[in-house]
Every structure is written in C-alpha cells, then in structure tokens.
Protein backbone atom coordinates (compact mmCIF):
# COMPACT_ATOMS: atom_id res chain seq x y z
CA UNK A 1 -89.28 5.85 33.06
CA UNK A 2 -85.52 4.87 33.42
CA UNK A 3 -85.34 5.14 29.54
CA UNK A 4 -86.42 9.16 29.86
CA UNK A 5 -84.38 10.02 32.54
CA UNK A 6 -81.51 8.00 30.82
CA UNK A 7 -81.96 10.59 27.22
CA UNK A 8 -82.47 13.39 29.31
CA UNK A 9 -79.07 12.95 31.13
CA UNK A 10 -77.99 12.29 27.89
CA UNK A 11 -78.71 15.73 26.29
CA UNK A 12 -78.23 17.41 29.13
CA UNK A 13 -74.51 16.47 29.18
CA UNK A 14 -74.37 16.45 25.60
CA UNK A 15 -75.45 20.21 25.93
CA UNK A 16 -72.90 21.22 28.35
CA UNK A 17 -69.78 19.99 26.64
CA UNK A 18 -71.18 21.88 23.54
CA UNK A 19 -71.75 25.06 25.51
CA UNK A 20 -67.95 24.88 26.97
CA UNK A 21 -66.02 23.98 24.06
CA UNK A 22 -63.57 26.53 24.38
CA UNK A 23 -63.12 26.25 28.37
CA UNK A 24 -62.74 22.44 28.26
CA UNK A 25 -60.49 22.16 25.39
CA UNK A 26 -58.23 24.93 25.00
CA UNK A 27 -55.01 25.41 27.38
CA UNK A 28 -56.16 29.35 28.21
CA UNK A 29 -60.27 28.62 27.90
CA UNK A 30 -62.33 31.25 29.99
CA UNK A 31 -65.48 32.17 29.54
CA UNK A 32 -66.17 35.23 28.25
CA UNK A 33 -66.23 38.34 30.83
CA UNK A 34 -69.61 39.54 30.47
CA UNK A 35 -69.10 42.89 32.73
CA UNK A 36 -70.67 45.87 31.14
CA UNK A 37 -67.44 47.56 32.26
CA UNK A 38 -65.56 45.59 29.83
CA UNK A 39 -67.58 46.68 27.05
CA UNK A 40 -65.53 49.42 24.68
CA UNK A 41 -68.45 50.25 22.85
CA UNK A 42 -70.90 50.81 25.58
CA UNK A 43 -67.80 52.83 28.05
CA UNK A 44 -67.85 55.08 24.55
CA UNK A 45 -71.72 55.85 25.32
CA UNK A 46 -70.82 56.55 29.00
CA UNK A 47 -72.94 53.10 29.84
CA UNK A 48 -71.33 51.78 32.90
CA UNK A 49 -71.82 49.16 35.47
CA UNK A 50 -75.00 49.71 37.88
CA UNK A 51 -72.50 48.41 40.84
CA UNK A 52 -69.81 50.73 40.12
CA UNK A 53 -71.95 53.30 39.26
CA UNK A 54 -72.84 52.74 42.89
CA UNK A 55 -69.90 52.12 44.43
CA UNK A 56 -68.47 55.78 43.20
CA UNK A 57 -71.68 57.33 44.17
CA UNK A 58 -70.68 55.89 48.09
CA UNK A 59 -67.25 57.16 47.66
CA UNK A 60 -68.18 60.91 47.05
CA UNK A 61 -68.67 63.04 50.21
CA UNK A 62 -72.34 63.25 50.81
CA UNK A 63 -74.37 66.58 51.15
CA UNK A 64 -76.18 67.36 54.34
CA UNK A 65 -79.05 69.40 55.15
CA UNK A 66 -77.25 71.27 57.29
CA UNK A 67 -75.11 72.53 54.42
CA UNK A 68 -78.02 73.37 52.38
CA UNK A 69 -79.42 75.95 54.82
C-alpha cells in the first residue's frame, strides 16, 4: 500500500516538472496565454473571446420597446 502511493507520488511529481520545464527553468518562463483573443489567426476569422464578446455587447446602449413602437 505505502509502496503504491510512494510510485504514484513519484510520477505525479515526475509529471509536473516535465509539464513546466520552461516556467521552472528559464529566467522569463510563463506559461503560454491561452486567450482566444491572443490568437492572430483566429482575430483574422473575426473569432473572438465569448467574455468580451459579452462584455461589448453590455457596453452598447440597449434598445427598448418603447423605441420600437
């Protein structure tokens, strides 16, 4: 029992200093923005973030019925 909890500590660590290479061992490591905003090739398609997609469609003056009529 100790032995498998022992391994699977073990890989799990193992696994995490593999996955942050970069961020542990470079003087300027970030992890990578993964914003759809920050995406050229998708801003080229007009793809955009759902949230500020959202947040612009609060910022524009809403219709009311009463304008409609």
């Amino acid at each position: 029992m100790v032995e498998t909890i022992l391994i699977t500590l073990l890989i799990v660590t193992i696994s995490l200093l593999l996955l942050g290479v970069k961020v542990f061992f470079t003087k300027d490591g970030k992890f990578p923005n993964g914003h759809v905003g920050s995406n050229k090739a998708l801003r080229e398609k007009g793809i955009g973030c759902t949230q500020s997609q959202d947040r612009e469609a609060q910022e524009k003056p809403s219709i009311s019925i009463d304008k409609l009529n």
